[in-house]
Structure formats: C-alpha cells, structure tokens
Protein backbone atom coordinates (compact mmCIF):
# COMPACT_ATOMS: atom_id res chain seq x y z
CA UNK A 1 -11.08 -31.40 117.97
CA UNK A 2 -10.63 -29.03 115.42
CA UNK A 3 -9.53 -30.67 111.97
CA UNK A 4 -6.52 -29.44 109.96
CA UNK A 5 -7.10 -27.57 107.00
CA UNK A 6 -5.05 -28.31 103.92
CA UNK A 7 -4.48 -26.07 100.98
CA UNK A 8 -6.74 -28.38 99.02
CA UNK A 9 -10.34 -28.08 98.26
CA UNK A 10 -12.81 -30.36 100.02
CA UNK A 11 -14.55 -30.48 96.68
CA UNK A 12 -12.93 -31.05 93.95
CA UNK A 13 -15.67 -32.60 91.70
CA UNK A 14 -17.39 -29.46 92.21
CA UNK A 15 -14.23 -27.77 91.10
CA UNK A 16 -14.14 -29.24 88.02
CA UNK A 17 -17.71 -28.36 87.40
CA UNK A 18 -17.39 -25.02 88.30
CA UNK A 19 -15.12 -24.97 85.31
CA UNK A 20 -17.25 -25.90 82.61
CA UNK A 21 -20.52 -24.09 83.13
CA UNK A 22 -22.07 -21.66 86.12
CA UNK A 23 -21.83 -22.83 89.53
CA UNK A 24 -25.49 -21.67 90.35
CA UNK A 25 -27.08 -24.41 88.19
CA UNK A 26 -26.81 -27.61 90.68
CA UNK A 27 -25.67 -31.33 89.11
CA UNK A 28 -28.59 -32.51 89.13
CA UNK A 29 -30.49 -30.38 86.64
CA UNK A 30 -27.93 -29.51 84.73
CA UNK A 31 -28.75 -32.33 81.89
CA UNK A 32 -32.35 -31.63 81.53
CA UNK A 33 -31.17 -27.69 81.48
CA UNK A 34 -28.71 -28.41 78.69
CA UNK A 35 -31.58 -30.60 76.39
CA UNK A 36 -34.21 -27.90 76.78
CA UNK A 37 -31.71 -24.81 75.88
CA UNK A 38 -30.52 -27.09 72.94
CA UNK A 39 -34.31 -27.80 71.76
CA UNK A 40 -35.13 -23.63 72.52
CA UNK A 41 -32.17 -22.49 70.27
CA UNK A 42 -32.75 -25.20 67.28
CA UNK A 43 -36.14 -24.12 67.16
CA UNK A 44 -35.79 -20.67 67.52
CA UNK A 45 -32.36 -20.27 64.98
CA UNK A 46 -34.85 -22.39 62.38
CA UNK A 47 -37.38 -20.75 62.50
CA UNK A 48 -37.28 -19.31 59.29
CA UNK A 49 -36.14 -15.90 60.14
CA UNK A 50 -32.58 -14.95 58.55
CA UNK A 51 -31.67 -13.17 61.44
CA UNK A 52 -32.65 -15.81 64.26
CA UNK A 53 -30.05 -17.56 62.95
CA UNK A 54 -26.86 -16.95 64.83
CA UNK A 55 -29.01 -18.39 67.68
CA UNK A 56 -27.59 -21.57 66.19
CA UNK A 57 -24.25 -21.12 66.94
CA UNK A 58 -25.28 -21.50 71.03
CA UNK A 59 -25.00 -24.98 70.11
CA UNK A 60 -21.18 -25.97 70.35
CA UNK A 61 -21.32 -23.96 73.74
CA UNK A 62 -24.31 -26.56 75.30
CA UNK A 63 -22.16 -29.58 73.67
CA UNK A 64 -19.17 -28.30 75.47
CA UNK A 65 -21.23 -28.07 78.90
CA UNK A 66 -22.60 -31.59 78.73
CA UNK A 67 -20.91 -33.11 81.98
CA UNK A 68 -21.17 -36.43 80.27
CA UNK A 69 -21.34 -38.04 76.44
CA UNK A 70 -25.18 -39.15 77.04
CA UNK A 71 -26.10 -35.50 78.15
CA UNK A 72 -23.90 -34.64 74.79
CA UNK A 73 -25.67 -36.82 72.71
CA UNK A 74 -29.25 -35.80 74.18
CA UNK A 75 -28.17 -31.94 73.43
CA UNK A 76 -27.05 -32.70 70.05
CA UNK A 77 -31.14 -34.93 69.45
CA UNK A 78 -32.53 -32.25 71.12
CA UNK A 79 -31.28 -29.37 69.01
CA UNK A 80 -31.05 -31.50 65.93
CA UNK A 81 -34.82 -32.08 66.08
CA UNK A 82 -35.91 -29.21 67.05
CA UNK A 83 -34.06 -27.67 64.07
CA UNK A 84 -35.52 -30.17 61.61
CA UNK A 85 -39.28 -30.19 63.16
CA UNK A 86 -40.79 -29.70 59.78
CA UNK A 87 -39.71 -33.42 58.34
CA UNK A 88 -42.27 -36.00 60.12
CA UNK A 89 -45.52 -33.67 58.54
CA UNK A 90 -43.95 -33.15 55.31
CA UNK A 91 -42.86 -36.80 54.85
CA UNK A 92 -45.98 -37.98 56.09
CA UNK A 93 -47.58 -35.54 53.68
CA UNK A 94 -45.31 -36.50 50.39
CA UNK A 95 -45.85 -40.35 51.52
CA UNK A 96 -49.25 -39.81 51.83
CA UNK A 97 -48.84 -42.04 54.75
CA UNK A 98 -49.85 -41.86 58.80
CA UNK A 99 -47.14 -39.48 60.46
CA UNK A 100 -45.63 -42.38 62.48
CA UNK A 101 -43.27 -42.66 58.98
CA UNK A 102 -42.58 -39.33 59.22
CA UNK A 103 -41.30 -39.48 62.95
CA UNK A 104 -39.81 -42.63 62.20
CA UNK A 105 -37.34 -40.93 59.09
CA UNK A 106 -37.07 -37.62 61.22
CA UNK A 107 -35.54 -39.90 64.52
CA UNK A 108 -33.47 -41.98 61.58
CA UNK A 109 -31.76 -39.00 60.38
CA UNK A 110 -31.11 -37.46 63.70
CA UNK A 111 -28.75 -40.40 63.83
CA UNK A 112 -25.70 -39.46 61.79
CA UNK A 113 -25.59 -35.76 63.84
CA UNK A 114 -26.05 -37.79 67.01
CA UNK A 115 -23.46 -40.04 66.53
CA UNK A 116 -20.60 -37.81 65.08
CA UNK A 117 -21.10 -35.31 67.61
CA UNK A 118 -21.13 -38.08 70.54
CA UNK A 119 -18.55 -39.54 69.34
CA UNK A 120 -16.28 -36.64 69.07
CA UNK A 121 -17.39 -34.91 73.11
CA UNK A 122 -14.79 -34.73 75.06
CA UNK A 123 -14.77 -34.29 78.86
CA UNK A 124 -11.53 -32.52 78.44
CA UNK A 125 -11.59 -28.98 78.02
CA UNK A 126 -9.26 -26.55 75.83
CA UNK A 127 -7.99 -26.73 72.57
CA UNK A 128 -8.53 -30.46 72.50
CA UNK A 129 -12.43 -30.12 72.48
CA UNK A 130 -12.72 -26.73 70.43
CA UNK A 131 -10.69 -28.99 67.64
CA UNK A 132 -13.05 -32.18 67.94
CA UNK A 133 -16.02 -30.14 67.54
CA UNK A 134 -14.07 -28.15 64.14
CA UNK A 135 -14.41 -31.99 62.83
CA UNK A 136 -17.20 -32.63 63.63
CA UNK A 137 -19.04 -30.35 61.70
CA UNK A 138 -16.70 -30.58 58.78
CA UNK A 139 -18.22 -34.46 58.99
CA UNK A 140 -21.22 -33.02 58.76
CA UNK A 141 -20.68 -30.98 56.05
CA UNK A 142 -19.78 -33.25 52.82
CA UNK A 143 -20.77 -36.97 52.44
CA UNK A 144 -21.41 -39.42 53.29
CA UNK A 145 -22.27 -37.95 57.60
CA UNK A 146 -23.34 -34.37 55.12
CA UNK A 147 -26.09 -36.30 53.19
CA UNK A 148 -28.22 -35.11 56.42
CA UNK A 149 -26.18 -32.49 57.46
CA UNK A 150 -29.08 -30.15 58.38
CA UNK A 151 -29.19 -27.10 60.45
CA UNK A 152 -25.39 -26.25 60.37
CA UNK A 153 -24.79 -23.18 62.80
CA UNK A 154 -22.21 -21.71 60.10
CA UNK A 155 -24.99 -21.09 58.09
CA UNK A 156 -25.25 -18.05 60.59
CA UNK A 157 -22.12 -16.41 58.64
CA UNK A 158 -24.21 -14.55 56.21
CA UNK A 159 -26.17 -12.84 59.29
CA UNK A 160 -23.26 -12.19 61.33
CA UNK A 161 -20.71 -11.36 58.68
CA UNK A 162 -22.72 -10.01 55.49
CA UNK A 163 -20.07 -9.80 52.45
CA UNK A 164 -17.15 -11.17 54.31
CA UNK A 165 -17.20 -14.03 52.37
CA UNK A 166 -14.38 -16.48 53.24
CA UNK A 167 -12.90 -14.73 55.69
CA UNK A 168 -16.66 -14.37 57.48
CA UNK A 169 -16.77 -18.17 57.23
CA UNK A 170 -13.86 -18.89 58.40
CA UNK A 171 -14.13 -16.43 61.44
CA UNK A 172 -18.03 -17.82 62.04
CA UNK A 173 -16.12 -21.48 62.24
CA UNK A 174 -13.34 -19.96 64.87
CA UNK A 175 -16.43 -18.21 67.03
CA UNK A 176 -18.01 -21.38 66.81
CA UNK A 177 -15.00 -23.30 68.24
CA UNK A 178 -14.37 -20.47 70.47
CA UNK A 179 -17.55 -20.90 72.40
CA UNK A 180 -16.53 -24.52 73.53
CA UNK A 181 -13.51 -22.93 75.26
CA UNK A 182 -13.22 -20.84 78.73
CA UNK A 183 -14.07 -17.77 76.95
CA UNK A 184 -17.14 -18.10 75.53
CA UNK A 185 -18.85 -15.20 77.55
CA UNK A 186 -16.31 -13.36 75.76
CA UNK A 187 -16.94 -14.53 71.99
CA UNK A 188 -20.70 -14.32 73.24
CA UNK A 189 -20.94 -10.44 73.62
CA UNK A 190 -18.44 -10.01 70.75
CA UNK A 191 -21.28 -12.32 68.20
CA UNK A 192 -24.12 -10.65 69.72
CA UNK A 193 -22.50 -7.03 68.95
CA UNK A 194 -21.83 -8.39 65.21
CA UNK A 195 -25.67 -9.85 65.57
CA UNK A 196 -27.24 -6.03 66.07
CA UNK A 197 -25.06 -3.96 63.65
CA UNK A 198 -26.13 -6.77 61.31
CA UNK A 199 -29.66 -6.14 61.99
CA UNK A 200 -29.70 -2.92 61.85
CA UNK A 201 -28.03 -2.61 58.75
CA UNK A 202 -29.79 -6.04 57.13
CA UNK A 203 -31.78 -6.21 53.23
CA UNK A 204 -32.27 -10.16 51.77
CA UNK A 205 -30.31 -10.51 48.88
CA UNK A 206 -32.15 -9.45 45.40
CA UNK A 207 -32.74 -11.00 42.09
CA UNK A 208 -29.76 -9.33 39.37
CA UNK A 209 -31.78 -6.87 36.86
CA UNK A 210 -33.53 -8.50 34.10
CA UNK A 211 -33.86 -11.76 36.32
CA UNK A 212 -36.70 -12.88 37.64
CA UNK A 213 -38.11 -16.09 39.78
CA UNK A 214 -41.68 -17.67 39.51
CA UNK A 215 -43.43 -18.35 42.97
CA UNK A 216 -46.39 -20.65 42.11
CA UNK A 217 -49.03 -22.39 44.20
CA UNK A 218 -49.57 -25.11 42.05
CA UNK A 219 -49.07 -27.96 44.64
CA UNK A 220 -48.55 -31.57 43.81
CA UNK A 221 -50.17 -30.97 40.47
CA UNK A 222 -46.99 -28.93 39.05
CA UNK A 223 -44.50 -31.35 37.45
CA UNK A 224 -47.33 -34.03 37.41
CA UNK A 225 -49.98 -32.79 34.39
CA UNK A 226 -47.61 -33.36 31.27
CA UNK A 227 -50.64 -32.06 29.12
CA UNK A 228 -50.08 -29.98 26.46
CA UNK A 229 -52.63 -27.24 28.73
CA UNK A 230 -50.38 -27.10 31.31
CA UNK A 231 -47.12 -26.36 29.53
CA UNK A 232 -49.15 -23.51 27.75
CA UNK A 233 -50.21 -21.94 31.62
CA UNK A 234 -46.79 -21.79 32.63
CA UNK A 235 -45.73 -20.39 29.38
CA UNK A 236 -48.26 -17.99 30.21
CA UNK A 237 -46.80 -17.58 33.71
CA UNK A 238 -43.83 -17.17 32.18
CA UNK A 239 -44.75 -14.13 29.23
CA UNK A 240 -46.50 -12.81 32.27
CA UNK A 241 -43.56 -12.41 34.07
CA UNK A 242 -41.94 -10.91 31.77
CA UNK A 243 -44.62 -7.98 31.42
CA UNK A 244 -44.80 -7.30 35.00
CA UNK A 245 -40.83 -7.34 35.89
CA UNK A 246 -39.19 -5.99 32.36
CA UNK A 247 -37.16 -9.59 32.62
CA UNK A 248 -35.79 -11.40 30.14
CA UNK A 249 -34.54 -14.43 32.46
CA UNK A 250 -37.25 -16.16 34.37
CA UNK A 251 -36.89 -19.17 36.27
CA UNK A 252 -39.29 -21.67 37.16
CA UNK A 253 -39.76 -23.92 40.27
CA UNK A 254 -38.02 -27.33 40.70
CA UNK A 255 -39.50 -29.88 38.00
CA UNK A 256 -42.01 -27.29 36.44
CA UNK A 257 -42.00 -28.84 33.28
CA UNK A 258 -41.78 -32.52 34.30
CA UNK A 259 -40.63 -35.16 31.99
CA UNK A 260 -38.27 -33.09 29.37
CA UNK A 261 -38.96 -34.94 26.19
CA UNK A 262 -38.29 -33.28 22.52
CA UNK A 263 -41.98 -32.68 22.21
CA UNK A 264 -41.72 -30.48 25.25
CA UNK A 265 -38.06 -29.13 24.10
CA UNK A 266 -40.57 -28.28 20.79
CA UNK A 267 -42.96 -26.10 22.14
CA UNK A 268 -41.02 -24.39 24.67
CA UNK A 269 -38.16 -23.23 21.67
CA UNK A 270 -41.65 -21.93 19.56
CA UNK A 271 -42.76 -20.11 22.28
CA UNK A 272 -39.24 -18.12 22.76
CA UNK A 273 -39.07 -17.30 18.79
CA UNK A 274 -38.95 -14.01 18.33
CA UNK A 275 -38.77 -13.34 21.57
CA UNK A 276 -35.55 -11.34 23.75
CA UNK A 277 -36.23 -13.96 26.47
CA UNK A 278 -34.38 -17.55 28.26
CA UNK A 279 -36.04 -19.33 30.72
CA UNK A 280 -34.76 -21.72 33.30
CA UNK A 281 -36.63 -24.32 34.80
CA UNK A 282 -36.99 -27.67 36.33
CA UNK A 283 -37.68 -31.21 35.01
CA UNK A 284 -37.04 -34.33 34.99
CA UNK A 285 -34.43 -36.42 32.36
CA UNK A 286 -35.50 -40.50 32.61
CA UNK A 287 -33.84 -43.36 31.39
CA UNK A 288 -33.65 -46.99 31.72
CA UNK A 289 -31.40 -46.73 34.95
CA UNK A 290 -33.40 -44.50 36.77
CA UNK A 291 -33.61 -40.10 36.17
CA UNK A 292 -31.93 -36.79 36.79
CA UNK A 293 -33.19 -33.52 38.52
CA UNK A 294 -32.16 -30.78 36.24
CA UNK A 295 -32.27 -27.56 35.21
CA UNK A 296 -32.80 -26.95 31.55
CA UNK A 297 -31.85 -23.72 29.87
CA UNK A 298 -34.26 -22.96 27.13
CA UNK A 299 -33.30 -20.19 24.73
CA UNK A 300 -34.12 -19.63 20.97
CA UNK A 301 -30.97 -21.63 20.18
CA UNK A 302 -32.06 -24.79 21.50
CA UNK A 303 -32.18 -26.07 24.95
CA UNK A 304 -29.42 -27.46 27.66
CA UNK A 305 -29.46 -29.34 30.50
CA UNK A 306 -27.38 -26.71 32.34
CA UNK A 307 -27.53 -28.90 35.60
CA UNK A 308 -27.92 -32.46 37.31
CA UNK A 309 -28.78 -32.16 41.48
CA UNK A 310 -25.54 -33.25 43.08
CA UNK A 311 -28.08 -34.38 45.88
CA UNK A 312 -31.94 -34.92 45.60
CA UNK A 313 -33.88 -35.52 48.61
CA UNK A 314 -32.59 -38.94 50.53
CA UNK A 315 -35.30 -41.63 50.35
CA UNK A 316 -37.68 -39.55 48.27
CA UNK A 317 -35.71 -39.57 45.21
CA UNK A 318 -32.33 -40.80 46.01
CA UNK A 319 -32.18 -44.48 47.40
CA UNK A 320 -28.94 -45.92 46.70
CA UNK A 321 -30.54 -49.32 47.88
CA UNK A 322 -31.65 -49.85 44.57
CA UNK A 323 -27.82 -50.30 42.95
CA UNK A 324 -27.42 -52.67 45.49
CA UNK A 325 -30.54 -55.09 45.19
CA UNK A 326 -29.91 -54.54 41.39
CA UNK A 327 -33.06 -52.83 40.97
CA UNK A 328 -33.40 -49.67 38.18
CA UNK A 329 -35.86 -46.21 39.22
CA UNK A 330 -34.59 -43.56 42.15
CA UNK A 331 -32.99 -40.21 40.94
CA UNK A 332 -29.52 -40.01 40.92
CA UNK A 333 -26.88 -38.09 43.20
CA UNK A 334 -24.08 -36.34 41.20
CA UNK A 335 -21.90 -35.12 44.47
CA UNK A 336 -19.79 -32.87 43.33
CA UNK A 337 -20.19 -32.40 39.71
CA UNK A 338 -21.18 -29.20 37.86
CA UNK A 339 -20.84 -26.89 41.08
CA UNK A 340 -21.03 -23.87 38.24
CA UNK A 341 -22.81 -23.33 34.87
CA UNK A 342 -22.65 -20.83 32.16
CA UNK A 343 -25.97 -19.24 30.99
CA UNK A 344 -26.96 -16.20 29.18
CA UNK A 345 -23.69 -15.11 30.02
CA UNK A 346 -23.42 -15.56 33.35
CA UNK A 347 -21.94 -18.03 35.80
CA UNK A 348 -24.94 -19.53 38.19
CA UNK A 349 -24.66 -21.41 41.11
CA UNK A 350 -27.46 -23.49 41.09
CA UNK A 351 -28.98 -25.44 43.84
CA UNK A 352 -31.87 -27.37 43.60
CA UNK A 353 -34.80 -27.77 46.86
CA UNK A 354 -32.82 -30.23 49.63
CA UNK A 355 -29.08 -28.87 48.07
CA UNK A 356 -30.39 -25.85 49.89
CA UNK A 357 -30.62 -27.54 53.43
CA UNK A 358 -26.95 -29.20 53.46
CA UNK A 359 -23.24 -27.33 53.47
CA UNK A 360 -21.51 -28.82 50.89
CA UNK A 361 -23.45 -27.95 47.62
CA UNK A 362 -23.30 -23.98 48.28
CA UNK A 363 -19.75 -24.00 48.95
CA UNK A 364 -18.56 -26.23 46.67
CA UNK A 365 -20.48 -23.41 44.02
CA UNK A 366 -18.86 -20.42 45.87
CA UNK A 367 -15.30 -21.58 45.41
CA UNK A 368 -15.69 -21.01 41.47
CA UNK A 369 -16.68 -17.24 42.04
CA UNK A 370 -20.07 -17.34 40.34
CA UNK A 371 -22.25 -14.26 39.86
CA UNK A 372 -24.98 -15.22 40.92
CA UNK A 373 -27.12 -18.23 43.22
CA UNK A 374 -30.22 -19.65 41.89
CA UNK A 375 -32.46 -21.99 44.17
CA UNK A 376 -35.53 -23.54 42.74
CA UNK A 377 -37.78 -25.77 44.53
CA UNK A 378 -40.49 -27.95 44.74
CA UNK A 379 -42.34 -27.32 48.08
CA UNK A 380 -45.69 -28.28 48.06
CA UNK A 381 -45.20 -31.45 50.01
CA UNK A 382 -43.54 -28.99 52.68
CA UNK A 383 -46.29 -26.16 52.83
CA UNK A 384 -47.28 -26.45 56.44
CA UNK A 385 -43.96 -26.98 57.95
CA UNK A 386 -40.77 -24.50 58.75
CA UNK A 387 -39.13 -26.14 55.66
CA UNK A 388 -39.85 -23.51 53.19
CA UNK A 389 -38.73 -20.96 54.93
CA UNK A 390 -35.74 -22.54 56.43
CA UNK A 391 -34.52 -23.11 52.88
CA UNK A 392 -34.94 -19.42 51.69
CA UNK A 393 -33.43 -18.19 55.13
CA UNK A 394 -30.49 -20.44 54.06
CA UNK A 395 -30.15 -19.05 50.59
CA UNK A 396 -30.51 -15.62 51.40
CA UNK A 397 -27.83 -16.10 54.14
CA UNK A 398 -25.59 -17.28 51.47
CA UNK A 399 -26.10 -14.77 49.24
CA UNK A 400 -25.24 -11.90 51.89
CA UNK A 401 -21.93 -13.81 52.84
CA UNK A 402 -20.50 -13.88 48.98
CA UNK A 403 -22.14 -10.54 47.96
CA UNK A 404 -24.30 -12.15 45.69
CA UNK A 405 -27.45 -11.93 43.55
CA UNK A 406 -30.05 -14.38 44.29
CA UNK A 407 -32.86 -15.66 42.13
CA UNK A 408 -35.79 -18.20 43.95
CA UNK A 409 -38.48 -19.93 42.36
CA UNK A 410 -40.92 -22.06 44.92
CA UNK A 411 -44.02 -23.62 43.96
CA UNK A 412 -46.12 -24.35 46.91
C-alpha cells in the first residue's frame, strides 16, 4: 500500500540544516570542517601580511554555521589559536622557561574569546545572532574580556576600506554581522570585490617628513645595559639617523633608554644642545609601588614623559595579583588615560608593543583626531614568531583607515 504524502517534509532536521550552511557537507563532518576552516583563516589572516587580513572576517560566518555551542566554542579555540600561534615560543623565550609555560598562557588566554563567543552563539538565526555576535566583539574590544582581545577581524577595515575612517569601521562591523545572516554569499563577493581594488591600489602607511623610526637588533640587551656606553651608541644611532633621513624627530624602540633617571635626562639634553633635533623614546619610570612604560620626549628644553602604556603586556609586566596579595613591583595599566599627546607640535597617538595587538588603545587615540600614530616596541623576546609582524600589519592597517602618518621603531 502506497503511503499518503503530506505537504510536509519527511526531513525536517535536515531542513533546518540546509538553512544554515551547504547541504553537500553531511552532519557528520560538518564540526571537524568548521574547526579546520577556523584554524586555516586565523592563521592565514595573521600571518603578518596587511592584506591577508580580511581573511579574518570569515570568522563570524564559521561561528554562525556551528550546528551546536561546543562546535562554536571549538571554532572560536581553533581560530583564536591559530591567530595567536606566536605566544607559547615567545613566552617560553621571554621566561626563559620550557615551552609547556608558553602553551599553558597561550590555552589560558584563549579562554576569555572562548567563553564570550560561546556564550553569546545562538542556534537561532537572523537578526538575533548577527546582534549577539556585534557584542561580542565589542566585549572583546575594551576591558576587562579586551585585555586579550587579540586578532579582532575589524582590524581588516584598513585593508578593505583604506581612508574611510569611521564610516569604514563601522561598515567592516555591519559586513561582519552580515556574514552570520542568510546572505553572506552576498556580503562575501561584495568584501572580496573591496579586497582586490584594495590590493591593487595598496602602499603601507609612511613616516610624516622630518620623522623618522629606529629599527635596532639589539635583543634583550637594549633597555638592560644602563652604562654610560650604551646611552652614547644609541645617541649615535640616533645623530646617525638624522644624517641618513634629513630628520629632526627620531624615535626609538620601546624602553631604549631603560631606567629614566636625571643622570640619563642629563646626557641626553647635552647631546641635543645645539642641535635642530627631539627624540622620542622608551624607558622605564620606577618607584616604590612598582613602574611605568613611557615615552619620554627629549628636546633642548628639557624632557617629558609624554606617555604612560594604558596596557603593558598581561603577566609580563602587568599582574594585578600583586595589589591584591599586597605586594609592590609589576608595571602599571593606565586604561584609558592619555589616548593623545602634544609634541613638537603635533598631536601623536602613541601605542606602545602589546597596545598594538588589542582594539581599544587605537581607537580610543583616533577619536581625538591626532596627526599622526607612533608604535614603538620591544620585540626581541618575539623574533621567531608571527608577533612582529602581526603588530606592524595592525598598525599599518590603522593608519590606512584614518589617513594617517605612521612612525615604527622595533628593536629585535
């Protein structure tokens, strides 16, 4: 006997599938499918090539496709890690310690991503899940969830839409929620379009005239030797410099000068005298509690701290711990102070080494309209991994969204 057939489908789980991703991949693989595409574009949009970076924004589109919140959660490890591959070696290197530490920080700081993005999948599609992913990476993006808030697809805006500014933001963060919706084939070939014109068509961001940044490959030793020698090689560096690129700015890598102590204030203001010339650099200011990472501006005036790191490197140099065992040492975190600073008659936006890996810092600066972005870093530590480069892809993708200038100094 032949049985009836109703107007309803005899599958409707597979109906509901069919929905959210391409029929042709079955159930069963799906999962694994999603993990290794989210691992493939994290490493691939880090790499440490500006333009690889919209690969990124694939991302929300795998989250959306997870069938459950486990798959979710293994997409959003699997691309997070993938992304930040460099960390267990260069912990392991800065620690001076067995790389098991450095795996063991790298899974620990996976966590916060994991969670907020688990926590915020959906099963239901729409508006509803194109909004939950919206917060989640505006969790990610400013403290406490954006204290590790690494490999950020919106970082992809300065690719994608080069001199846009806000409104490129802004229409990178609608693409991106776009893609976790029906038509995300659509937004695809639309991103991808925006993706070649921008390729064609793309030059990293300069230094301003009369600027210049230091690239050094001092290693751990920079920052370290406080001997009177030392400060007279970079000074040499720095008059250097100044002969090769007709500057009279030059900026030096992330706590080039170490310790900043009068002595040092001394013989930095005697070198400039007589001189058309202001230099930037790095140190360190220590107290009883504990120290700052700065940037001093040294001109024939006198000197300034010009800036305090609203965030130093998490565990390294920040460990909040300490204020609550009591105990004194640890650099501190100044959030969201002095996003802007005057010198030589500009307005910088300055961001110092891990500021350069997380959302907040950069546009926090880039709501005050500065002239120009300066990133200085430390790197040594780093020198084998994708880190380096993944911070100057960052700042240089920056730069092209605002229009602006860009000055680096790295010392590997």
């Amino acid at each position: 006997m032949t049985p009836a057939i109703s107007g309803r489908s005899p599958t409707p789980a597979f109906s509901v599938w069919r929905g959210r991703s391409s029929p042709s991949i079955p159930d069963r693989w799906r999962p694994a499918l999603l993990v290794a595409a989210a691992i493939a574009i994290g490493w691939v949009g880090w790499s440490g090539h500006a333009l690889t970076l919209p690969c990124a924004m694939l991302f929300p589109a795998l989250w959306a496709w997870a069938p459950n919140r486990v798959t979710a959660a293994a997409v959003s490890m699997g691309y997070f890690l993938a992304a930040s591959r460099g960390l267990p070696q260069g912990i392991a290197t800065f620690f001076t310690s067995d790389l098991w530490l450095g795996v063991l920080l790298w899974l620990g700081a996976s966590l916060s991503f994991v969670l907020v993005q688990t926590a915020l999948w959906t099963p239901h599609p729409g508006m509803k899940r194109a909004l939950r992913f919206l917060l989640a990476t505006g969790l990610m993006a400013v403290p406490p969830f954006g204290i590790v808030g690494w490999a950020q697809p919106a970082t992809a805006a300065g690719v994608l839409f080069p001199g846009c500014g806000w409104w490129g933001l802004a229409a990178t963060m609608i693409s991106l929620a776009m893609l976790t919706m029906a038509w995300w084939c659509l937004v695809g070939i639309l991103l991808a379009s925006a993706w070649l014109w921008s390729a064609a068509h793309w030059e990293p961001p300069v230094a301003p005239p009369a600027w210049t940044g230091i690239e050094m490959t001092k290693g751990a030793r920079l920052g370290r030797d406080a001997s009177i020698e030392q400060h007279r090689e970079l000074i040499r560096l720095v008059l250097q410099a100044v002969g090769v690129a007709k500057a009279h700015v030059v900026v030096l890598p992330e706590n080039a000068i170490g310790i900043w102590t009068p002595t040092v204030e001394h013989l930095w203001r005697d070198m400039l005298e007589g001189r058309d010339l202001m230099v930037i650099a790095g140190a360190m200011r220590v107290d009883h509690g504990g120290y700052d990472s700065i940037m001093v501006g040294i001109t024939t005036e006198g000197r300034n701290v010009i800036y305090r790191a609203r965030m130093p490197v998490p565990v390294a140099m920040w460990q909040p711990w300490r204020w609550i065992t009591g105990e004194t040492g640890g650099a501190r975190a100044h959030f969201f102070a002095n996003p802007t600073v005057e010198f030589g008659g500009n307005r910088l936006a300055p961001l110092i080494c891990y500021e350069q890996l997380v959302l907040w810092p950069v546009l926090e600066s880039m709501l005050y309209q500065p002239d120009l972005l300066v990133g200085i870093s430390n790197a040594w530590w780093a020198g084998n991994s994708s880190i380096p480069s993944v911070q100057r892809v960052s700042l240089q993708a920056w730069a092209r969204l605002f229009d602006r200038p860009l000055v680096i100094s790295v010392n590997m």
